[in-house]
PDB file of N, CA and C in Angstrom:
ATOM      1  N   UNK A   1      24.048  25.544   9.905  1.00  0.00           N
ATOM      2  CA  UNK A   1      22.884  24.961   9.247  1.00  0.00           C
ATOM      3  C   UNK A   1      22.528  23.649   9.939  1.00  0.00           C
ATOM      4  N   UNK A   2      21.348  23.492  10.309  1.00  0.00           N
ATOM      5  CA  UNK A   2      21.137  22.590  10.675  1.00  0.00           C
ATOM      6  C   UNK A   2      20.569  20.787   9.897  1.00  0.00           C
ATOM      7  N   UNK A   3      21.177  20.090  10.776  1.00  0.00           N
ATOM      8  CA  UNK A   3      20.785  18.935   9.551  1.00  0.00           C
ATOM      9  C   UNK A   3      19.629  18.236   9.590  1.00  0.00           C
ATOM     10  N   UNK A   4      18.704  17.833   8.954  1.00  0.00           N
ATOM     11  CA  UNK A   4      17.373  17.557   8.824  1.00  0.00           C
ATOM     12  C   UNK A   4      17.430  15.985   9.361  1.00  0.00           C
ATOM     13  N   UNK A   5      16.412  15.360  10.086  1.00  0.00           N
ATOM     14  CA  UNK A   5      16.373  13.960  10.136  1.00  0.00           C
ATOM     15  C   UNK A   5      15.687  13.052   8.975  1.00  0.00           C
ATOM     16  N   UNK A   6      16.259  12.092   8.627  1.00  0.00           N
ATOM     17  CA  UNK A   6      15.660  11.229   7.486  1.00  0.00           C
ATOM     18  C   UNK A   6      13.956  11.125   8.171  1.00  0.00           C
ATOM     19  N   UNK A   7      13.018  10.763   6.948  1.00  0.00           N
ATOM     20  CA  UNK A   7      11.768  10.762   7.264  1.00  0.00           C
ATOM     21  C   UNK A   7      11.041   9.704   6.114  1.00  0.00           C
ATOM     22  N   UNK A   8      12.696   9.098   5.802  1.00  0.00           N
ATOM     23  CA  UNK A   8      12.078   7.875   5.035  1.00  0.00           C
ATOM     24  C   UNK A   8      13.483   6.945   5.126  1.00  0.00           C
ATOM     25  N   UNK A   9      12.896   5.774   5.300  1.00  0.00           N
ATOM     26  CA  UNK A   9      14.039   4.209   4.846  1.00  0.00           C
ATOM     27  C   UNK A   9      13.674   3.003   4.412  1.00  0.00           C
ATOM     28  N   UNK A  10      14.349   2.669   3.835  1.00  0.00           N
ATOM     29  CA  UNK A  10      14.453   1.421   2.801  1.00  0.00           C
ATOM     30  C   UNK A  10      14.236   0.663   3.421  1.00  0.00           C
ATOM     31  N   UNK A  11      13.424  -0.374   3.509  1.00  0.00           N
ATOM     32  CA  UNK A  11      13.878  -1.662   5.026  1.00  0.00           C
ATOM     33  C   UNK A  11      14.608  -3.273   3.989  1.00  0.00           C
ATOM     34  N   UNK A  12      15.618  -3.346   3.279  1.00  0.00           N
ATOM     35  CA  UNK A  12      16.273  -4.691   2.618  1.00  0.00           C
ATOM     36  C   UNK A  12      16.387  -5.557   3.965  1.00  0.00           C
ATOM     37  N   UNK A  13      16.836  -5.149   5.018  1.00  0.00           N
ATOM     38  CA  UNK A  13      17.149  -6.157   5.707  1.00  0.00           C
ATOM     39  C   UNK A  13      16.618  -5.965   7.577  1.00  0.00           C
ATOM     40  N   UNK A  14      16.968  -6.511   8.220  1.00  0.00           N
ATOM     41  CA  UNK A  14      16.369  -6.572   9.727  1.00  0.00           C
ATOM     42  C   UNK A  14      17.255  -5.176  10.406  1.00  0.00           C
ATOM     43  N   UNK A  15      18.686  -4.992   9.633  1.00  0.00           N
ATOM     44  CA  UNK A  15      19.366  -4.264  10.413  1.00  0.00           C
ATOM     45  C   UNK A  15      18.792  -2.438   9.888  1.00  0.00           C
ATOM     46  N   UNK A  16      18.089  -2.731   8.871  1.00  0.00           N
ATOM     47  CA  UNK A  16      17.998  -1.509   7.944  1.00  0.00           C
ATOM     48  C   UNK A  16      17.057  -1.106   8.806  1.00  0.00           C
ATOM     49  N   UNK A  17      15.648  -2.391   9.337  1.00  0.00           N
ATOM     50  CA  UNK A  17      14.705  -1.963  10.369  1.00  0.00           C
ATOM     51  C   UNK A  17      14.861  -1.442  11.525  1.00  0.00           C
ATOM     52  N   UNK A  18      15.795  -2.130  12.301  1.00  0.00           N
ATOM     53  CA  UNK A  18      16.204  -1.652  13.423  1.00  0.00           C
ATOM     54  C   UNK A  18      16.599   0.116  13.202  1.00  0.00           C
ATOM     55  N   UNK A  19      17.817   0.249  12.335  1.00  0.00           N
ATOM     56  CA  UNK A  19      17.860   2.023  11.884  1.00  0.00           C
ATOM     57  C   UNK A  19      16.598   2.766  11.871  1.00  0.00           C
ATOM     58  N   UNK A  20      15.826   2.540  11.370  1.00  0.00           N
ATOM     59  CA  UNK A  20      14.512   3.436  10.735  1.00  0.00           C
ATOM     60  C   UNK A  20      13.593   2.927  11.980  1.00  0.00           C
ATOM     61  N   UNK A  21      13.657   1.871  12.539  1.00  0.00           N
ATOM     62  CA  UNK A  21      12.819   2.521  14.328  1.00  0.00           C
ATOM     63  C   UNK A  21      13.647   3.330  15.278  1.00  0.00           C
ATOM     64  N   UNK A  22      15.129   2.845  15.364  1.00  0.00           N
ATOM     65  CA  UNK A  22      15.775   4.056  15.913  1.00  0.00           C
ATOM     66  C   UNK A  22      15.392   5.445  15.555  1.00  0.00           C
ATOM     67  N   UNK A  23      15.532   5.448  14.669  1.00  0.00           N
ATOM     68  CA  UNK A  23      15.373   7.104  13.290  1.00  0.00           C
ATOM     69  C   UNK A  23      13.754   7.618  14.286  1.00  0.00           C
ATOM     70  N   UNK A  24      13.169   6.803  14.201  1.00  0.00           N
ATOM     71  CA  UNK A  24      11.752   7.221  14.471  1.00  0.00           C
ATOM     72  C   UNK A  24      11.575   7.597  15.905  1.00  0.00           C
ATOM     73  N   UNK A  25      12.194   6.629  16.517  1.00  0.00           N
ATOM     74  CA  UNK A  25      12.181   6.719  17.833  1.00  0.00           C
ATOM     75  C   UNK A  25      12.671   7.826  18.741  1.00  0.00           C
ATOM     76  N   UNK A  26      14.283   8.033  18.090  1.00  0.00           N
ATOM     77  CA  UNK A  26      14.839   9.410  18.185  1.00  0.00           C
ATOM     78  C   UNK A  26      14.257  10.914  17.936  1.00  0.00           C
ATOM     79  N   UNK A  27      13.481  10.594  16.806  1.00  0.00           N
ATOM     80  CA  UNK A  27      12.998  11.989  16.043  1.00  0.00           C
ATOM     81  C   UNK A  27      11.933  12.015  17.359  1.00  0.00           C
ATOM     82  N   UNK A  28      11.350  11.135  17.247  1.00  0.00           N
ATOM     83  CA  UNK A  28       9.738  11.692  18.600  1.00  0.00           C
ATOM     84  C   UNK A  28      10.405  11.377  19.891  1.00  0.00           C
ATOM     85  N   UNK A  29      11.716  11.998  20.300  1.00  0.00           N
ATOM     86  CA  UNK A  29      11.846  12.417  21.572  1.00  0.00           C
ATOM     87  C   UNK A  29      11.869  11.172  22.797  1.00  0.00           C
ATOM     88  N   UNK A  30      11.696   9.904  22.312  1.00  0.00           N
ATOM     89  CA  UNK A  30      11.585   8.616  22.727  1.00  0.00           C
ATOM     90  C   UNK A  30      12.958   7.758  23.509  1.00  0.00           C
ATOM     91  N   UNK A  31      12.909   7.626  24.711  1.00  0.00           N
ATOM     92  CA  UNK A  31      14.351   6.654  24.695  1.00  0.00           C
ATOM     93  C   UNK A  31      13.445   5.107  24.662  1.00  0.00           C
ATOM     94  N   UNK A  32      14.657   4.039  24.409  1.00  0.00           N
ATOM     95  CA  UNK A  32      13.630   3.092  24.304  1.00  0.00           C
ATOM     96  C   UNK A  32      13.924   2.515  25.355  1.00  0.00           C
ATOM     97  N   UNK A  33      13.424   2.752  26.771  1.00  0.00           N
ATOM     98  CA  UNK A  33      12.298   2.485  27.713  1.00  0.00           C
ATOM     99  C   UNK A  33      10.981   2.953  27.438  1.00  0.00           C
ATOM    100  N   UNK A  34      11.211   4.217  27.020  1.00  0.00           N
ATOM    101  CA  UNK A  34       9.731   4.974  27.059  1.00  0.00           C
ATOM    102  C   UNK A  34       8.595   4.042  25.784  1.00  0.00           C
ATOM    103  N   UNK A  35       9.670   3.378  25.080  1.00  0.00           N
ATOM    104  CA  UNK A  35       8.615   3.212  23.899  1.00  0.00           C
ATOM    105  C   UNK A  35       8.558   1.493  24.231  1.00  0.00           C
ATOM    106  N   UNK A  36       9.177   1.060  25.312  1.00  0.00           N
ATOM    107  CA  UNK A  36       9.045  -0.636  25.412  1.00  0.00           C
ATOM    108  C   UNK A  36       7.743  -0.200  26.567  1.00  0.00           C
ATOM    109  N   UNK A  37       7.167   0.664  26.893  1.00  0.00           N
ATOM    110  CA  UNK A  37       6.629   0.912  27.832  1.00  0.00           C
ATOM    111  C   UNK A  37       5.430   1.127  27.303  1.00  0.00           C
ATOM    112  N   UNK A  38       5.161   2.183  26.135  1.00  0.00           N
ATOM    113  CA  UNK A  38       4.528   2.709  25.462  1.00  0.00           C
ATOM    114  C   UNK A  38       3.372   1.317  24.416  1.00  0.00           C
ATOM    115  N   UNK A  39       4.428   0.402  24.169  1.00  0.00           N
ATOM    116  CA  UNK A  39       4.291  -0.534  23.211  1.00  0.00           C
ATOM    117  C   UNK A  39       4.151  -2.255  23.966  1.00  0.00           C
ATOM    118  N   UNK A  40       4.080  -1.937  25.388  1.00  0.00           N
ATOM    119  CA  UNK A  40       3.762  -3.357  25.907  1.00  0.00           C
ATOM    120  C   UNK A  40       4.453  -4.287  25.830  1.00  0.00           C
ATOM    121  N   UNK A  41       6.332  -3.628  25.655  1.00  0.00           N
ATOM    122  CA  UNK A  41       7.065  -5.041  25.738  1.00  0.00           C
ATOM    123  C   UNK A  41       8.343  -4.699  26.764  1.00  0.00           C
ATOM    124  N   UNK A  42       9.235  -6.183  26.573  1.00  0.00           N
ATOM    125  CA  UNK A  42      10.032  -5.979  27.829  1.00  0.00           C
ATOM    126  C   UNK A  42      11.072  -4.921  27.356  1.00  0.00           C
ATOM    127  N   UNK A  43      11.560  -4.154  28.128  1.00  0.00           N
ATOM    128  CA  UNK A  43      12.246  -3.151  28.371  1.00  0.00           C
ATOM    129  C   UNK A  43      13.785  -3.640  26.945  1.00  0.00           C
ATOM    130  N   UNK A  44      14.191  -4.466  26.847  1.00  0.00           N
ATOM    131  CA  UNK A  44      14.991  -5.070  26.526  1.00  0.00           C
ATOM    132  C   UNK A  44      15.146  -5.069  25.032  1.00  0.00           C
ATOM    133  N   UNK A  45      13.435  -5.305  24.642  1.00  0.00           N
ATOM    134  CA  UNK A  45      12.741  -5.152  23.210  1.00  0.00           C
ATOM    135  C   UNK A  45      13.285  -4.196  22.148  1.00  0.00           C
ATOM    136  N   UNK A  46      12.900  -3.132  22.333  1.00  0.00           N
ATOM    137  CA  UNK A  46      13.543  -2.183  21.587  1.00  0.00           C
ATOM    138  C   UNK A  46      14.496  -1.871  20.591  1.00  0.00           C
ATOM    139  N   UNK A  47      15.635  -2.115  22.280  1.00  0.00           N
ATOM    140  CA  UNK A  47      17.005  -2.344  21.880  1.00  0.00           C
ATOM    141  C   UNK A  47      17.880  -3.541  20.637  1.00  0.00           C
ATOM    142  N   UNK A  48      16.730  -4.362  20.987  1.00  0.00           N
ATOM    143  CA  UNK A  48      17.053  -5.878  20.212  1.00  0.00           C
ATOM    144  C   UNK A  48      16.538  -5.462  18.702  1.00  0.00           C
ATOM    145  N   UNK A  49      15.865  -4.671  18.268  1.00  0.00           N
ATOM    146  CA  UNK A  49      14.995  -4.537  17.429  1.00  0.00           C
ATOM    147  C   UNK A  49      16.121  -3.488  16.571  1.00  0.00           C
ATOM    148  N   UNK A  50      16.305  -2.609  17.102  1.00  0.00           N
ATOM    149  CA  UNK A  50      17.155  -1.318  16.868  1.00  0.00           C
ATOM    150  C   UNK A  50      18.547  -1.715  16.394  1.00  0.00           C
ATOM    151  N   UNK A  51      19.173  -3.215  17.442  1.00  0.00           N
ATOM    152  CA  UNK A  51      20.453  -3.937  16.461  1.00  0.00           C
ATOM    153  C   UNK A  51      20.315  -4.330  15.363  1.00  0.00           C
ATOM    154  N   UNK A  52      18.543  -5.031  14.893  1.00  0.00           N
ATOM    155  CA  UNK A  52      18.565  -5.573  13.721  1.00  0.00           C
ATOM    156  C   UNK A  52      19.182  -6.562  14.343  1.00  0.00           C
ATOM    157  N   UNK A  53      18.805  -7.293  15.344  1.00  0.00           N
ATOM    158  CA  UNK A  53      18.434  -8.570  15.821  1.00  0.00           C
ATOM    159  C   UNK A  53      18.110  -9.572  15.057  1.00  0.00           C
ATOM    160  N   UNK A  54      18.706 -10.977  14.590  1.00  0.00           N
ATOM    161  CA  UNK A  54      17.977 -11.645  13.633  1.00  0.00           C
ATOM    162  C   UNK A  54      16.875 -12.630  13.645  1.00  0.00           C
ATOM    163  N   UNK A  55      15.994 -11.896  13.244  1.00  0.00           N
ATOM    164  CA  UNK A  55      14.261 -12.259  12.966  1.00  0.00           C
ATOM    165  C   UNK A  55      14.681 -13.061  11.790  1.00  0.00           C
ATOM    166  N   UNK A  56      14.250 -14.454  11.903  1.00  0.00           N
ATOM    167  CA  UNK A  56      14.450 -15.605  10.966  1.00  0.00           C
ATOM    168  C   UNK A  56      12.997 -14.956  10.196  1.00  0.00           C
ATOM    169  N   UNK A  57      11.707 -15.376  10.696  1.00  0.00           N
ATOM    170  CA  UNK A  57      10.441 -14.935   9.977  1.00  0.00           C
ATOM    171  C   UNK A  57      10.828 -13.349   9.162  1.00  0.00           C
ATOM    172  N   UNK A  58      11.196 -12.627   9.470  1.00  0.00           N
ATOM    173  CA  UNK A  58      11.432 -10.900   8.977  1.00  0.00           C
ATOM    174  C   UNK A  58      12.463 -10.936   7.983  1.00  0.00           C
ATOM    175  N   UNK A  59      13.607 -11.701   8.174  1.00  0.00           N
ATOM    176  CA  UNK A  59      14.671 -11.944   7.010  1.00  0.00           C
ATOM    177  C   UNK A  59      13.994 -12.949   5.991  1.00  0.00           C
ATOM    178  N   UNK A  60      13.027 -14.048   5.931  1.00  0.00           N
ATOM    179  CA  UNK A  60      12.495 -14.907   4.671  1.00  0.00           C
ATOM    180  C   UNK A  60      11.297 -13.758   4.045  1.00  0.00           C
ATOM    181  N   UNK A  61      10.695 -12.731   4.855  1.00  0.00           N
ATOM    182  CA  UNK A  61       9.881 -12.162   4.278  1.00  0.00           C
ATOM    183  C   UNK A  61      10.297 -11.117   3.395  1.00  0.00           C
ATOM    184  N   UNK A  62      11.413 -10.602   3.860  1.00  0.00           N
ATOM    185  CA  UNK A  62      12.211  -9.359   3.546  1.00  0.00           C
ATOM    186  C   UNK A  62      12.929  -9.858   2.014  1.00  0.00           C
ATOM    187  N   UNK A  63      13.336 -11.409   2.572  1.00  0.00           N
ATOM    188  CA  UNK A  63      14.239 -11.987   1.155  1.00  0.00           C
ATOM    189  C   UNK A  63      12.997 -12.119   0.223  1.00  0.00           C
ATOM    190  N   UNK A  64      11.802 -12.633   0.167  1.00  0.00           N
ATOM    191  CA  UNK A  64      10.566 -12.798  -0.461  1.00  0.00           C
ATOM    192  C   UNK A  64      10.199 -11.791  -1.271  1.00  0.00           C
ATOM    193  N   UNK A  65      10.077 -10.931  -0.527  1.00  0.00           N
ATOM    194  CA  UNK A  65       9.643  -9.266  -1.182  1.00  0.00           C
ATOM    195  C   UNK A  65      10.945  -8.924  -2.278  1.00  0.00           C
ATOM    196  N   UNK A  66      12.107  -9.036  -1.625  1.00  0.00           N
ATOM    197  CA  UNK A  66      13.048  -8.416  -2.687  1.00  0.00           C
ATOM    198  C   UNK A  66      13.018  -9.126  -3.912  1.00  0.00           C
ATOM    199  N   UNK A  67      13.198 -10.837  -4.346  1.00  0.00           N
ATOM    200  CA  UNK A  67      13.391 -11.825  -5.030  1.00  0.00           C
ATOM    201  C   UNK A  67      11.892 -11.385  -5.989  1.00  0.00           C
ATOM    202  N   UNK A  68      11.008 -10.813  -5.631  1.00  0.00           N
ATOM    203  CA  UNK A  68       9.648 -10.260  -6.925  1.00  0.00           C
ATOM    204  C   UNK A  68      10.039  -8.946  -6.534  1.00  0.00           C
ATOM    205  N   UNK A  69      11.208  -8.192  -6.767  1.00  0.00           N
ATOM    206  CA  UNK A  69      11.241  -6.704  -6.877  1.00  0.00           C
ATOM    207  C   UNK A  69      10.939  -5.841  -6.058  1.00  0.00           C
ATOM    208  N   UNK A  70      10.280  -6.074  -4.720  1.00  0.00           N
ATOM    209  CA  UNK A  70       9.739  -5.238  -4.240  1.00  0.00           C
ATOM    210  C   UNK A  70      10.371  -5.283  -2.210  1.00  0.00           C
ATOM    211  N   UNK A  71       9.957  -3.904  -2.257  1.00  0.00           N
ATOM    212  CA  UNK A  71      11.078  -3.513  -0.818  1.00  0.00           C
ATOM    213  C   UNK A  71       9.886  -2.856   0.410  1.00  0.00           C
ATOM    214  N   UNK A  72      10.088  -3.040   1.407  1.00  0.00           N
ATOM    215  CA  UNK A  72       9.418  -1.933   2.355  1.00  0.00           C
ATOM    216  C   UNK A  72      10.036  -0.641   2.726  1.00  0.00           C
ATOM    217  N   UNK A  73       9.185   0.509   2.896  1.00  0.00           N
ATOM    218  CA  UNK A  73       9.489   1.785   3.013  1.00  0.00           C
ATOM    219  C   UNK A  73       9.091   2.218   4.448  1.00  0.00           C
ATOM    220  N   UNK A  74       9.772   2.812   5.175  1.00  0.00           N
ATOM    221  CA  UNK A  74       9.344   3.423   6.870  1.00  0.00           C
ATOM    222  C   UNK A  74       9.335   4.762   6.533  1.00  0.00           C
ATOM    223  N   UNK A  75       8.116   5.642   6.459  1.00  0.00           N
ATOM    224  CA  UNK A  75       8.193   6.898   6.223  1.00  0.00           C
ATOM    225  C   UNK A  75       7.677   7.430   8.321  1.00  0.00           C
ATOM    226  N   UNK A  76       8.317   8.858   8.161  1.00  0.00           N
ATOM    227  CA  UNK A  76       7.785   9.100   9.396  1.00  0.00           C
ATOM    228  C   UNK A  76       7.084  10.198   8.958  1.00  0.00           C
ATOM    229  N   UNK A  77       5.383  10.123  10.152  1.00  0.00           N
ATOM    230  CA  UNK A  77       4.745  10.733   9.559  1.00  0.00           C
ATOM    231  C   UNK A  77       4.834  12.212  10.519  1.00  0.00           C
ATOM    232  N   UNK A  78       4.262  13.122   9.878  1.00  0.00           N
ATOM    233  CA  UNK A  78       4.726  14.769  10.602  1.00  0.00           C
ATOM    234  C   UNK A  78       4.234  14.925  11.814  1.00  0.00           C
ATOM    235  N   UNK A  79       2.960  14.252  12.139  1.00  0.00           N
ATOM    236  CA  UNK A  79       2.314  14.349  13.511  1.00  0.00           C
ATOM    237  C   UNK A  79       2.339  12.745  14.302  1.00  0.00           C
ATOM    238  N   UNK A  80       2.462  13.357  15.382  1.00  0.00           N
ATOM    239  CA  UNK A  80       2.892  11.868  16.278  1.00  0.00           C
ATOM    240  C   UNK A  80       1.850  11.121  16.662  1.00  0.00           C
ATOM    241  N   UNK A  81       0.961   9.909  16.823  1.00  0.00           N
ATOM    242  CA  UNK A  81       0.199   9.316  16.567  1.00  0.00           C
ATOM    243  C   UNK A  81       0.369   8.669  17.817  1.00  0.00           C
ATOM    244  N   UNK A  82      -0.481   8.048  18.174  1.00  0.00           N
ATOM    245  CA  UNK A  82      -0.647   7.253  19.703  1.00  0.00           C
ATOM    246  C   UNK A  82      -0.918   5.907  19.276  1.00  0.00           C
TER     247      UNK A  82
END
């Protein structure tokens, strides 16, 4: 049986983001060169993003949102988008 890829994630924190662009990135066939390429940044980008790298601005916004209840969601959508 095969196992399905997630097509949704929670984003609480920078590292949760980094997962769910991996997740995305993986599912559409992407290494990340192709998508630092794709997306106009340095090759390096990606990768930093995908550790959940710490974004001071992305962690006060992330803490902001949670502290009034509320979270971001990364859904992936069925058709691949340019």
């Amino acid at each position: 049986m095969q196992t399905m890829e997630p097509r949704r994630w929670t984003v609480p924190s920078p590292e949760d983001l980094g997962r769910a662009i991996a997740g995305v990135r993986e599912a559409r066939g992407l290494t990340q060169a192709q998508l630092a390429e794709a997306t106009a940044v340095n090759r390096s980008y990606p990768a930093a993003l995908e550790a959940g790298s710490d974004a001071l601005v992305l962690e006060r916004a992330l803490r902001a949102l949670r502290r009034m209840g509320a979270t971001i969601t990364v859904t992936r959508s069925k058709r691949r988008r340019s």
